[in-house]
PDB file of N, CA and C in Angstrom:
ATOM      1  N   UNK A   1       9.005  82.724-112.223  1.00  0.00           N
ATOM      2  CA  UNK A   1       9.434  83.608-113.287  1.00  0.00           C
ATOM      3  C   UNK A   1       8.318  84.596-113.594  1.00  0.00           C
ATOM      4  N   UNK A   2       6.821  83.971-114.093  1.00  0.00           N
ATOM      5  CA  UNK A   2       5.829  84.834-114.150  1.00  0.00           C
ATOM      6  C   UNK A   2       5.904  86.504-112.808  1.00  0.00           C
ATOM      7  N   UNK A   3       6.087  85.580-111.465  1.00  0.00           N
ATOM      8  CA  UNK A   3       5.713  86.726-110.533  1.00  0.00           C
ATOM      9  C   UNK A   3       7.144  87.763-110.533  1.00  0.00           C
ATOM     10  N   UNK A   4       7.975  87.330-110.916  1.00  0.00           N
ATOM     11  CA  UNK A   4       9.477  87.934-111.017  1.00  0.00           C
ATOM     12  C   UNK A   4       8.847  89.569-112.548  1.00  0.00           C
ATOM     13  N   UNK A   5       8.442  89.008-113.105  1.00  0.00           N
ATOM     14  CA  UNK A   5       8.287  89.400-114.918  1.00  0.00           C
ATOM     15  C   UNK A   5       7.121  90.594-113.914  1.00  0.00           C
ATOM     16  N   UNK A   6       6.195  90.079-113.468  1.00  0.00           N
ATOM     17  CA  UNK A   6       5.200  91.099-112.954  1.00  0.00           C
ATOM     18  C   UNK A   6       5.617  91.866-111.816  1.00  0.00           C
ATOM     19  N   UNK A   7       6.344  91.915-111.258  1.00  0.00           N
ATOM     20  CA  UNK A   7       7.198  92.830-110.370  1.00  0.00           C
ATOM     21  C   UNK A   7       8.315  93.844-110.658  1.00  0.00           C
ATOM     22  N   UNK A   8       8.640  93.956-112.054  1.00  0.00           N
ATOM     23  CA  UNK A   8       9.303  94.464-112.789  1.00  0.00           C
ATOM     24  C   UNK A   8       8.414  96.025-112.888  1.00  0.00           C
ATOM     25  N   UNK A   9       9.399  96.915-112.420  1.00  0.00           N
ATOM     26  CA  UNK A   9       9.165  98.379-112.361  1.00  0.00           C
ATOM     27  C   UNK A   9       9.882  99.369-112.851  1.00  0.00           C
ATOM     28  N   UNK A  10       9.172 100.551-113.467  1.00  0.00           N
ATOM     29  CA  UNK A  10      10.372 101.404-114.409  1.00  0.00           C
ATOM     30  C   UNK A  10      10.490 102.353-113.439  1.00  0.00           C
ATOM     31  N   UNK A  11      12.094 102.861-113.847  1.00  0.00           N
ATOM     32  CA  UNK A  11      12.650 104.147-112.939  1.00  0.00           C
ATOM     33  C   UNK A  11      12.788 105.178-113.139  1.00  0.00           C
ATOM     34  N   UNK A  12      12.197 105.047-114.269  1.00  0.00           N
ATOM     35  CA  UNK A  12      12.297 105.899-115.648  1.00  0.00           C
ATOM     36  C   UNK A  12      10.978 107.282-115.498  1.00  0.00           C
ATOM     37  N   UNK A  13      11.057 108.221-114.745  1.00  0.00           N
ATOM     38  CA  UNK A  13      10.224 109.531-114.292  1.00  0.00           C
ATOM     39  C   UNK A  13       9.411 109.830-115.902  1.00  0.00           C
ATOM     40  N   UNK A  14       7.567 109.905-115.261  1.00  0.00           N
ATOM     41  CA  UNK A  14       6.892 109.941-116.261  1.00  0.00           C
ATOM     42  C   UNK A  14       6.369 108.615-117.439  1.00  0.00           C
ATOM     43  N   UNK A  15       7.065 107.654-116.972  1.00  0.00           N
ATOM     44  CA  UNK A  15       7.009 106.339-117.947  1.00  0.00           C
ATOM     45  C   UNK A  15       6.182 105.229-117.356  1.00  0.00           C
ATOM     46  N   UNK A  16       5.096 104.248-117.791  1.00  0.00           N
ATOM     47  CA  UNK A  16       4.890 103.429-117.018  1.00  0.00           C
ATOM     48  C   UNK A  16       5.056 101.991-117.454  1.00  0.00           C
ATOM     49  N   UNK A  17       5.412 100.898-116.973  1.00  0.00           N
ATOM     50  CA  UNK A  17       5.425  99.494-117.491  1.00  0.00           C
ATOM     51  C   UNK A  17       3.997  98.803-117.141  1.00  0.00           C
ATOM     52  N   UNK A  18       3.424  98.224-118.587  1.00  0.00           N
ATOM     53  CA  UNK A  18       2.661  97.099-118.734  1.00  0.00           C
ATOM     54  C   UNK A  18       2.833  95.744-118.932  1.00  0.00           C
ATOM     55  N   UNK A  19       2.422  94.625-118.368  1.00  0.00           N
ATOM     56  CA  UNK A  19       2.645  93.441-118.499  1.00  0.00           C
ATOM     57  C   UNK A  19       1.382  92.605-118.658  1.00  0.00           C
ATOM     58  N   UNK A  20       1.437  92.189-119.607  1.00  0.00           N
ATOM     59  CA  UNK A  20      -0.415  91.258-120.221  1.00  0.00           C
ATOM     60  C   UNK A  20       0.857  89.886-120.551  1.00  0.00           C
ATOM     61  N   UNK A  21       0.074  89.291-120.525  1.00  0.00           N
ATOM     62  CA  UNK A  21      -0.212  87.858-120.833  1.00  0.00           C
ATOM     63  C   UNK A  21       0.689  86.880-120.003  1.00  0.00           C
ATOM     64  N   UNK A  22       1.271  85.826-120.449  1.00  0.00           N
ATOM     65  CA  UNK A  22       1.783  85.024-119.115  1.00  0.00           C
ATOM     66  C   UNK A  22       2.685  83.310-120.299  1.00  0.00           C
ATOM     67  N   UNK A  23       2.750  82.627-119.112  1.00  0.00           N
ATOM     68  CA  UNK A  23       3.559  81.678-119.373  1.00  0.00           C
ATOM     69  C   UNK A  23       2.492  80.793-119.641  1.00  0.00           C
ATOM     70  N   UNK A  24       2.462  80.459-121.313  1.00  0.00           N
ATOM     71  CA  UNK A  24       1.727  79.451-122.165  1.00  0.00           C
ATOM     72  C   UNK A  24       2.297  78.314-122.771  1.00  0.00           C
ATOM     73  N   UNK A  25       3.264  78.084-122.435  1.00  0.00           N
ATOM     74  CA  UNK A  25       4.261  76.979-122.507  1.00  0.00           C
ATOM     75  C   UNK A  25       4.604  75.680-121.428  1.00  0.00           C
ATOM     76  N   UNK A  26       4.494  74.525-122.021  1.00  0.00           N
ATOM     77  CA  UNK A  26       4.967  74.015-120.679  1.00  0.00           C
ATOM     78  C   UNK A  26       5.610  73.617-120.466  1.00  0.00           C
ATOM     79  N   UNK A  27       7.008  72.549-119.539  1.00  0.00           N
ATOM     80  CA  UNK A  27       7.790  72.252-120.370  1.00  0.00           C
ATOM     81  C   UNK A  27       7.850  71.426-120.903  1.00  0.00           C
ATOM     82  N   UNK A  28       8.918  70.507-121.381  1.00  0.00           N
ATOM     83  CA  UNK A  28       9.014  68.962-122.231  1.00  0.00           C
ATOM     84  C   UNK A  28      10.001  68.346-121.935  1.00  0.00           C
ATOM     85  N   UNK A  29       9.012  67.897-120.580  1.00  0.00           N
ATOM     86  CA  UNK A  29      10.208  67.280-119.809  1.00  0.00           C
ATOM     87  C   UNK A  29      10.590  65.744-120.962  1.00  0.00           C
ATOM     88  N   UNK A  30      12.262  65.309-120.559  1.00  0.00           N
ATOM     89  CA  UNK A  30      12.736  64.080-121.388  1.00  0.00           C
ATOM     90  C   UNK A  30      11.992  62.604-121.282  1.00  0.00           C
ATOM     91  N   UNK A  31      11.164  63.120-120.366  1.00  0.00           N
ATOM     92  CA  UNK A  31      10.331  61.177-120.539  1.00  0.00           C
ATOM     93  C   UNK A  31       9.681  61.604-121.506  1.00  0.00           C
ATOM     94  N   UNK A  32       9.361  62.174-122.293  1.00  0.00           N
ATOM     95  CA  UNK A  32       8.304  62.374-123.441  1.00  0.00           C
ATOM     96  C   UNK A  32       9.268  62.019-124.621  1.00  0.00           C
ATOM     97  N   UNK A  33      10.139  62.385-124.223  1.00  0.00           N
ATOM     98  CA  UNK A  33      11.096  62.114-125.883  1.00  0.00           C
ATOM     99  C   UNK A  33      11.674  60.270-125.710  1.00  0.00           C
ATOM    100  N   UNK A  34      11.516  60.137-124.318  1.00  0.00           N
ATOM    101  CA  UNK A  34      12.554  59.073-124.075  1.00  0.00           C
ATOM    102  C   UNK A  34      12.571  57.739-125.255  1.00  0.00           C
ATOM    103  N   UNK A  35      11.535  57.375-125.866  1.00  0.00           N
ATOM    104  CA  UNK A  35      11.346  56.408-126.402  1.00  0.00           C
ATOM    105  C   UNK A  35      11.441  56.971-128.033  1.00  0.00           C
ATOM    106  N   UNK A  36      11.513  58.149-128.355  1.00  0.00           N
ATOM    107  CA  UNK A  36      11.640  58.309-129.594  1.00  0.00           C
ATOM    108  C   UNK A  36      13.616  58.806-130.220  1.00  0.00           C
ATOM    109  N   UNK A  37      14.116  59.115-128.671  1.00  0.00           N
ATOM    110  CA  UNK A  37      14.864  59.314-128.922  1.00  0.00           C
ATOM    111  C   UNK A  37      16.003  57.808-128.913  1.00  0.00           C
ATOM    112  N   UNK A  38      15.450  56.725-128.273  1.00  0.00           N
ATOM    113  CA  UNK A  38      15.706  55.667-128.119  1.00  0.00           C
ATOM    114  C   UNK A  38      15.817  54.974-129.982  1.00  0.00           C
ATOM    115  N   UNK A  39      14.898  55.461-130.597  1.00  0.00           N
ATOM    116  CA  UNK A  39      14.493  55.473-132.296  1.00  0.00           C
ATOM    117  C   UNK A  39      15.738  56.423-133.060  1.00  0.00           C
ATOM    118  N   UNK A  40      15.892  57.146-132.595  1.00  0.00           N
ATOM    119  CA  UNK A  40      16.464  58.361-133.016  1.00  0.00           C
ATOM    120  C   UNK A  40      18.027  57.572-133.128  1.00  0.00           C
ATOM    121  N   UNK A  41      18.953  56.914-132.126  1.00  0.00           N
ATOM    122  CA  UNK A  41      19.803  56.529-131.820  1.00  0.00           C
ATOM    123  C   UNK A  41      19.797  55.139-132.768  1.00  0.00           C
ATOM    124  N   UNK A  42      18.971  54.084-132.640  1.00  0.00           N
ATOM    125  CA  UNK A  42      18.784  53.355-133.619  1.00  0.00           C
ATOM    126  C   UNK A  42      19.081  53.641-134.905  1.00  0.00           C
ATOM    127  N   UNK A  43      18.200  54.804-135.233  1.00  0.00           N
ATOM    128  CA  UNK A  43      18.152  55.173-136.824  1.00  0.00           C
ATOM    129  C   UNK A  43      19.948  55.680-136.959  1.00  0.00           C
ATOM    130  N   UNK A  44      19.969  56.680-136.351  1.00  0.00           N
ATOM    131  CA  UNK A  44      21.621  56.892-136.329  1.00  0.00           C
ATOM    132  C   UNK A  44      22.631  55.551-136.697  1.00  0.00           C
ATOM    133  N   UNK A  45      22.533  54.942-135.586  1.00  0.00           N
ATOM    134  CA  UNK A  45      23.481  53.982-135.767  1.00  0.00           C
ATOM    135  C   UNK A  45      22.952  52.609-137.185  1.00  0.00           C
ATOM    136  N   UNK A  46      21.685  53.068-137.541  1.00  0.00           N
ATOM    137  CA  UNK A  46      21.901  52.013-138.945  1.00  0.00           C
ATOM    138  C   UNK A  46      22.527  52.337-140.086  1.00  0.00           C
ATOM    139  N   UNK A  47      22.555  54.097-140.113  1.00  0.00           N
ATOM    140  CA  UNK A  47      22.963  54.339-141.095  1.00  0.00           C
ATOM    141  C   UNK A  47      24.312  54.960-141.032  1.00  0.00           C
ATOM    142  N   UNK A  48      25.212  54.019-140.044  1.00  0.00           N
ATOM    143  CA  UNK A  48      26.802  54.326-139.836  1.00  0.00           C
ATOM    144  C   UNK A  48      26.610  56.195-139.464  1.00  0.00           C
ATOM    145  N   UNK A  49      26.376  57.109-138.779  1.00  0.00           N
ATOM    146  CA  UNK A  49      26.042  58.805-138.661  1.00  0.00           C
ATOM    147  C   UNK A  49      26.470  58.322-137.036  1.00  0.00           C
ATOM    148  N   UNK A  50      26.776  59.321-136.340  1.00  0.00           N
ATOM    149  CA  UNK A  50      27.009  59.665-134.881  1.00  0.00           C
ATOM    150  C   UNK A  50      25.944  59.735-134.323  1.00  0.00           C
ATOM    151  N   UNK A  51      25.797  58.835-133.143  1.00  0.00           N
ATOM    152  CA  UNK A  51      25.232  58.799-132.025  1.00  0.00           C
ATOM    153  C   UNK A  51      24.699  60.082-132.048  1.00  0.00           C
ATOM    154  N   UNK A  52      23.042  60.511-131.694  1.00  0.00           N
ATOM    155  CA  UNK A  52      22.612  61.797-131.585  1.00  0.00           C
ATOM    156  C   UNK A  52      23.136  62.161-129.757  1.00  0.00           C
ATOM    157  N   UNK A  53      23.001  63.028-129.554  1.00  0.00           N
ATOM    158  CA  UNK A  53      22.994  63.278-128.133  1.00  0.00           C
ATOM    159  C   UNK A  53      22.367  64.212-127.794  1.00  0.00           C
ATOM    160  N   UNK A  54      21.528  63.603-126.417  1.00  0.00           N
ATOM    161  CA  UNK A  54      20.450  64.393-125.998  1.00  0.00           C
ATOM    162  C   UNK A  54      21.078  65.944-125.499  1.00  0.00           C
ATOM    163  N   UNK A  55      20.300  67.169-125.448  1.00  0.00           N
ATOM    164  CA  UNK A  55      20.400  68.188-124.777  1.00  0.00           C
ATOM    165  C   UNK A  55      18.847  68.909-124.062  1.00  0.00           C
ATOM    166  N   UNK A  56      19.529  69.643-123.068  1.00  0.00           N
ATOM    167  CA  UNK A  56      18.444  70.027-122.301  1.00  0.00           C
ATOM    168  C   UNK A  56      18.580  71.819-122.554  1.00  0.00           C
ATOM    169  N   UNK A  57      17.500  72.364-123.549  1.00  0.00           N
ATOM    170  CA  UNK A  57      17.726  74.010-123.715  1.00  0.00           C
ATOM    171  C   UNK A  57      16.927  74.952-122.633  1.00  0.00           C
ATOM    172  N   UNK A  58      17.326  76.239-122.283  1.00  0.00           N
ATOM    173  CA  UNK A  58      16.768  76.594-121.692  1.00  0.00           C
ATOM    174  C   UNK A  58      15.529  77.521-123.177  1.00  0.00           C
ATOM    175  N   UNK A  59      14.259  77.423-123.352  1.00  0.00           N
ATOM    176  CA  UNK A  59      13.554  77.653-124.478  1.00  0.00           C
ATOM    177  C   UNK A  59      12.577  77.036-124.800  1.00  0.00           C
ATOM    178  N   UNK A  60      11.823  77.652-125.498  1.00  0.00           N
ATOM    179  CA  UNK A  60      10.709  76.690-125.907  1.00  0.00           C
ATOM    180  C   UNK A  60      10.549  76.284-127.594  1.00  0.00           C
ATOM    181  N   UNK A  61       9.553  75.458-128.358  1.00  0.00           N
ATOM    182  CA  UNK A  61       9.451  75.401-128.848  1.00  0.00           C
ATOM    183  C   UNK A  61       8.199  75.146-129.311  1.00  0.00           C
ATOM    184  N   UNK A  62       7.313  74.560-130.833  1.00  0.00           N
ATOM    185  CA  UNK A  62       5.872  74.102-130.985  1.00  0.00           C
ATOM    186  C   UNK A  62       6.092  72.404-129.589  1.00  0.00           C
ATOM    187  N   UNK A  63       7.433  71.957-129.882  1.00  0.00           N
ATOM    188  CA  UNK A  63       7.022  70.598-129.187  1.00  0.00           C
ATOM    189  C   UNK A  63       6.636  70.797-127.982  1.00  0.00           C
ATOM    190  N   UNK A  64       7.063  71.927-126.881  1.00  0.00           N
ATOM    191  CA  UNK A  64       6.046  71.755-126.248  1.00  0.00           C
ATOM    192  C   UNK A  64       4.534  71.812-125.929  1.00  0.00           C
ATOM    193  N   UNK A  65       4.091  72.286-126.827  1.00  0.00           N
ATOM    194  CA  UNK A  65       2.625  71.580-127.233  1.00  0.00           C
ATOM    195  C   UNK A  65       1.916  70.635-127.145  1.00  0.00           C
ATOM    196  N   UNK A  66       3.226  69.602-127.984  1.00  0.00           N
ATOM    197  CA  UNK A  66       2.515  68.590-128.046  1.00  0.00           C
ATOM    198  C   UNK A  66       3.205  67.418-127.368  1.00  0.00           C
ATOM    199  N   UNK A  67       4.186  67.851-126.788  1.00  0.00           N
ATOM    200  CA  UNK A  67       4.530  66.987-125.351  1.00  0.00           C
ATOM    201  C   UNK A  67       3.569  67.291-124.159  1.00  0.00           C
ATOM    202  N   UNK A  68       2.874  68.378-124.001  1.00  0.00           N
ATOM    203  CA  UNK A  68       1.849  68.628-123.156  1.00  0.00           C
ATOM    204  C   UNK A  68       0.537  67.559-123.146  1.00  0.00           C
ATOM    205  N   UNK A  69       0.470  67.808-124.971  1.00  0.00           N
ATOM    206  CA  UNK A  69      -0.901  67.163-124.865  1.00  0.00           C
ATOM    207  C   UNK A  69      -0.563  65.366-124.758  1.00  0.00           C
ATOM    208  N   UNK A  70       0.914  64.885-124.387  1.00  0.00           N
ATOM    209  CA  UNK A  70       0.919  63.506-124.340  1.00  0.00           C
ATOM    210  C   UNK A  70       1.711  63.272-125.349  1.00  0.00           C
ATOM    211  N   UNK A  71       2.113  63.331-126.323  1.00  0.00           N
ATOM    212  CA  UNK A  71       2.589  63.212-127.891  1.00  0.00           C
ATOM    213  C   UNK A  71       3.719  62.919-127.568  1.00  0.00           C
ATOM    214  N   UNK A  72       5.105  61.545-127.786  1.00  0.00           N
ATOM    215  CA  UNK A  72       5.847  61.936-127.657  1.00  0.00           C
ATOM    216  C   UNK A  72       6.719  63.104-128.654  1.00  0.00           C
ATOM    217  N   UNK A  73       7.558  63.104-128.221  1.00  0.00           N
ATOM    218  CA  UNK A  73       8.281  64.347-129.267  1.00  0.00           C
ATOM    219  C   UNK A  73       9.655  64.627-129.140  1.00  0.00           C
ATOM    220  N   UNK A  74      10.552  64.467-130.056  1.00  0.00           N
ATOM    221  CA  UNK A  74      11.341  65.003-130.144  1.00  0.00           C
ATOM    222  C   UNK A  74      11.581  66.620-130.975  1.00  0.00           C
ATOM    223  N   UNK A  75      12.530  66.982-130.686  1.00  0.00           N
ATOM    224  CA  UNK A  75      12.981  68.702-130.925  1.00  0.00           C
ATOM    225  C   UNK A  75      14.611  68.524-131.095  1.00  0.00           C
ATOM    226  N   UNK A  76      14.470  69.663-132.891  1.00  0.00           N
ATOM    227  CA  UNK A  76      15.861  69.382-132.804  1.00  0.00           C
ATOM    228  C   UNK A  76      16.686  68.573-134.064  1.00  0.00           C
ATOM    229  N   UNK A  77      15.705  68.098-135.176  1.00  0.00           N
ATOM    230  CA  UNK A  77      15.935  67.336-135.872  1.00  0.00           C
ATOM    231  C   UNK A  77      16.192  68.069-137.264  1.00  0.00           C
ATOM    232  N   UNK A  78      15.855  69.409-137.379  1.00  0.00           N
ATOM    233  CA  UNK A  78      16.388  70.380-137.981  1.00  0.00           C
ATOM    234  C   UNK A  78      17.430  70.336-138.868  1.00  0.00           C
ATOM    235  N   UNK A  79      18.141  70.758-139.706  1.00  0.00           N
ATOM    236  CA  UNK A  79      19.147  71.837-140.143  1.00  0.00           C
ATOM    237  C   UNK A  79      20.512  71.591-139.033  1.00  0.00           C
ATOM    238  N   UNK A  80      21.698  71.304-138.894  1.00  0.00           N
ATOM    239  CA  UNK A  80      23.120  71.861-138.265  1.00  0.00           C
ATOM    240  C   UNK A  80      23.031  72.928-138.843  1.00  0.00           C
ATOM    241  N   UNK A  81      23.709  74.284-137.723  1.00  0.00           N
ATOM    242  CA  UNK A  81      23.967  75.334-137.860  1.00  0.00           C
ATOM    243  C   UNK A  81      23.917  75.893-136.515  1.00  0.00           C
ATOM    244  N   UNK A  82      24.608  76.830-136.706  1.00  0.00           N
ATOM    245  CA  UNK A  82      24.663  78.083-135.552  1.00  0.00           C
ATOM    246  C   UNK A  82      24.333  79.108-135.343  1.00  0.00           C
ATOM    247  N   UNK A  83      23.779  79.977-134.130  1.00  0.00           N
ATOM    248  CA  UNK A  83      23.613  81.207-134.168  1.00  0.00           C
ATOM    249  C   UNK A  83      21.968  80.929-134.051  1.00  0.00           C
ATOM    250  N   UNK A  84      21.568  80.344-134.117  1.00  0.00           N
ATOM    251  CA  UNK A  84      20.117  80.584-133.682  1.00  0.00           C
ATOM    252  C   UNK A  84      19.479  81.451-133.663  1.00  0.00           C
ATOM    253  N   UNK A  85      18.238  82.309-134.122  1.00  0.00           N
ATOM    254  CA  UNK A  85      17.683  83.531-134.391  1.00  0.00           C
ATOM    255  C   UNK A  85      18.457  84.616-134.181  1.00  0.00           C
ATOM    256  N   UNK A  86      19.650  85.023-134.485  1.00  0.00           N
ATOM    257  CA  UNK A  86      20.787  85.499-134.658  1.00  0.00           C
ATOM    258  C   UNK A  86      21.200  86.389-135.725  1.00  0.00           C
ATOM    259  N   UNK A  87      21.748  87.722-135.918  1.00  0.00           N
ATOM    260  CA  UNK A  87      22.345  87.793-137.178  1.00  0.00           C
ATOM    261  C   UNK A  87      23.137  86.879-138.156  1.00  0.00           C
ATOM    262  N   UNK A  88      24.231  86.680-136.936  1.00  0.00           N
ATOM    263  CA  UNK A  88      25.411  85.384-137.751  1.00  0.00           C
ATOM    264  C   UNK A  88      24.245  83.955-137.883  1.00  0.00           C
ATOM    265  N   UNK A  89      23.122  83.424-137.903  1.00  0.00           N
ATOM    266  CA  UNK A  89      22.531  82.340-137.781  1.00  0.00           C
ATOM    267  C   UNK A  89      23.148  81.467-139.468  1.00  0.00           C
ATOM    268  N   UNK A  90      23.014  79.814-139.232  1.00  0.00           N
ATOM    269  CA  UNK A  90      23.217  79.700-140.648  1.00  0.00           C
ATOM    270  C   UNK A  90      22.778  78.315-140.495  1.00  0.00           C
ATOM    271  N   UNK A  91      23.334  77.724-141.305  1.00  0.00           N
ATOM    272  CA  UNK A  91      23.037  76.335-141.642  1.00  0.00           C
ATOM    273  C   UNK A  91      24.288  75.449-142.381  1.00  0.00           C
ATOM    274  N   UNK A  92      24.794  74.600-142.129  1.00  0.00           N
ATOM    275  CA  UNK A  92      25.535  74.218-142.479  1.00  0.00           C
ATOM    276  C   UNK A  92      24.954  73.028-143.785  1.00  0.00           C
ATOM    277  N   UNK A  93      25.396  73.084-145.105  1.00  0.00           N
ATOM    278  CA  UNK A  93      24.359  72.374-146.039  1.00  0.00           C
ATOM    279  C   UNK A  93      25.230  71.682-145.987  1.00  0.00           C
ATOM    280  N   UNK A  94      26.189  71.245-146.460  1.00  0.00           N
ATOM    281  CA  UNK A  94      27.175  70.067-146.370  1.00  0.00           C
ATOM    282  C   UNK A  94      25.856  68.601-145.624  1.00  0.00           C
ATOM    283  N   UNK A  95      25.781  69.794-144.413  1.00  0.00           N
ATOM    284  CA  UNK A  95      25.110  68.192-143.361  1.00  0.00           C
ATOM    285  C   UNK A  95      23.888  68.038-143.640  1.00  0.00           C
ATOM    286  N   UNK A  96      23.149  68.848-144.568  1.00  0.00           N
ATOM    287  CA  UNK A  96      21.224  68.354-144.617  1.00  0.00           C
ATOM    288  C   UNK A  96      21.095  67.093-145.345  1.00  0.00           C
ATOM    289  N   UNK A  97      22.084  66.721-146.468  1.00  0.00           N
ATOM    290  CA  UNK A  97      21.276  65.147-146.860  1.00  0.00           C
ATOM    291  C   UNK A  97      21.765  63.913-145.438  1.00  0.00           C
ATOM    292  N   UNK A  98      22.666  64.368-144.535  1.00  0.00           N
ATOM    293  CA  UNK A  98      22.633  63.339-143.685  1.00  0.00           C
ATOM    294  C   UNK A  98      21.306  63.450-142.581  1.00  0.00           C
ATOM    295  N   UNK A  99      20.852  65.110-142.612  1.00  0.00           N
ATOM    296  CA  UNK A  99      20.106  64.797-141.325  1.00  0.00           C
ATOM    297  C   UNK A  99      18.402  64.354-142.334  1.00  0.00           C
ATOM    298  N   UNK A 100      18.493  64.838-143.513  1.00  0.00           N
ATOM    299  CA  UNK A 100      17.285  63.913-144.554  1.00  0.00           C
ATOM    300  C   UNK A 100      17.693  62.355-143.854  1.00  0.00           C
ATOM    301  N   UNK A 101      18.494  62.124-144.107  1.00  0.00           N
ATOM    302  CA  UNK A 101      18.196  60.431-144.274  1.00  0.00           C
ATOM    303  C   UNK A 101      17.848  59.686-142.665  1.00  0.00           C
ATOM    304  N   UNK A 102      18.580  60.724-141.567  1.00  0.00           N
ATOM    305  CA  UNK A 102      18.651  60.360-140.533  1.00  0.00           C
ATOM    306  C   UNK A 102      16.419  60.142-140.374  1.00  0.00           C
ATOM    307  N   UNK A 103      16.183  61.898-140.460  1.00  0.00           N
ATOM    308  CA  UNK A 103      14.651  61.588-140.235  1.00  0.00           C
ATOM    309  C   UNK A 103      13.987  60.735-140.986  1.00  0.00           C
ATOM    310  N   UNK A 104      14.362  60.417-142.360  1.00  0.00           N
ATOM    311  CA  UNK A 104      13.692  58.988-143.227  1.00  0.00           C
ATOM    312  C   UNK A 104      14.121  57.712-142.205  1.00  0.00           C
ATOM    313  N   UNK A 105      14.976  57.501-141.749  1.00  0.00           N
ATOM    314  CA  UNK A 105      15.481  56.553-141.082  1.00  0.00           C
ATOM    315  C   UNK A 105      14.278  56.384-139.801  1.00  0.00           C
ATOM    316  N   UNK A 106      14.325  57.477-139.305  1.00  0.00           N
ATOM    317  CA  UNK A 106      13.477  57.755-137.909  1.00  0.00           C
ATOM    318  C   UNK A 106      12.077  57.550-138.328  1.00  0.00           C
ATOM    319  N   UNK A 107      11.620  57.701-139.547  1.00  0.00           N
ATOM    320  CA  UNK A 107      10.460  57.714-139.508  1.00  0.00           C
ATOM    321  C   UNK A 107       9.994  56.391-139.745  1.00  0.00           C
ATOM    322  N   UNK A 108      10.925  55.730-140.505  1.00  0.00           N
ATOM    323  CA  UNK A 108      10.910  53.848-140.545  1.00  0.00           C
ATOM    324  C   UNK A 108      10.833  53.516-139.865  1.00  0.00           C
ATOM    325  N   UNK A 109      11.451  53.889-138.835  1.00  0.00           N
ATOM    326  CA  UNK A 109      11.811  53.102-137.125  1.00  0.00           C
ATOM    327  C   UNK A 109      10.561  53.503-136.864  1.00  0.00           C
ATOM    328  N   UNK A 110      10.124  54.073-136.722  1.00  0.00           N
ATOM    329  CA  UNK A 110       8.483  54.627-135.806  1.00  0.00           C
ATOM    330  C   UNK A 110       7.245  53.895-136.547  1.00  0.00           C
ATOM    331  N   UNK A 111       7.658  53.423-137.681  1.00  0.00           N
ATOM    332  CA  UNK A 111       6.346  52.928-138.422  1.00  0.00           C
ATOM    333  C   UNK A 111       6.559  51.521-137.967  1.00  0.00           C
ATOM    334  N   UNK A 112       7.736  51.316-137.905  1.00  0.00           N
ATOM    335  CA  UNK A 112       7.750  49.461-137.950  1.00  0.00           C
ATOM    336  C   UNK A 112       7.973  49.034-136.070  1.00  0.00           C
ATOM    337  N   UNK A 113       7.967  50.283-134.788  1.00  0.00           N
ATOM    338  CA  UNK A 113       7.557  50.363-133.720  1.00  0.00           C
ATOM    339  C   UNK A 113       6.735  50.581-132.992  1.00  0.00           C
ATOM    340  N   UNK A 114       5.431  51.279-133.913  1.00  0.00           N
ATOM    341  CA  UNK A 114       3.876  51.557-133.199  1.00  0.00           C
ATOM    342  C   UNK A 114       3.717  50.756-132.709  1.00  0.00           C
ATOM    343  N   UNK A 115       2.739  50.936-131.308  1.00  0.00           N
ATOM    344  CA  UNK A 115       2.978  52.218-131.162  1.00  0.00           C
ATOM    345  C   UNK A 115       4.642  52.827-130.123  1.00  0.00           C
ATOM    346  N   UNK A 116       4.693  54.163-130.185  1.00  0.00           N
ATOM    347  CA  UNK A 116       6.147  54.029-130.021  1.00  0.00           C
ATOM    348  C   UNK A 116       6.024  54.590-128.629  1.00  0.00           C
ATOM    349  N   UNK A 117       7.174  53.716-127.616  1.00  0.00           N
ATOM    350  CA  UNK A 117       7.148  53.144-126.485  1.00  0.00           C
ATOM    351  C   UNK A 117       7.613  54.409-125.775  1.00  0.00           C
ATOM    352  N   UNK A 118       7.041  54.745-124.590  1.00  0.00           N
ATOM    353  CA  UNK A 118       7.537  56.050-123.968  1.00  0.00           C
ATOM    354  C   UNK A 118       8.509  55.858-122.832  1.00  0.00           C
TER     355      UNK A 118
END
């Protein structure tokens, strides 16, 4: 992708394209989440809420950071809503005290699982 991004040329008479900096991201791949999301599903199912289900985005986020540096991590535990950095973007409030309790839930599970299993 980097060498694709730097091969990029304007056609545009009189104009020129610059390209600085590069791919500082890495990714986050799912063995990093595997054991928290294993928590995640737990916590779900204690507190009667739907099964979370994993997804794979094309994007980045801070977690890959700190799935880089080893950390597991999940992404995603957010707000329901749609539209994502979007005009139409939103949030659906109805669902934030379930996804509150879900991460209180998750965060029990992780205290009473240290350390938490990858």
């Amino acid at each position: 992708m980097d060498l694709e991004i730097r091969e990029l040329r304007t056609s545009v008479d009189g104009t020129s394209l610059g390209i600085a900096g590069g791919m500082h991201r890495a990714p986050m791949p799912t063995s990093v989440s595997r054991g928290l999301f294993t928590l995640a599903r737990s916590a779900a199912g204690s507190l009667g809420l739907p099964e979370p289900s994993g997804v794979s985005v094309g994007g980045a986020s801070d977690g890959n950071f700190t799935a880089a540096a080893g950390c597991p991590t999940l992404d995603g535990l957010g707000a329901v809503g749609d539209g994502a950095h979007a005009e139409g973007e939103h949030v659906l409030v109805a669902a934030l005290p379930e996804r509150a309790a879900l991460l209180r839930q998750l965060i029990d599970e992780i205290r009473l699982a240290a350390p938490i299993p990858l």
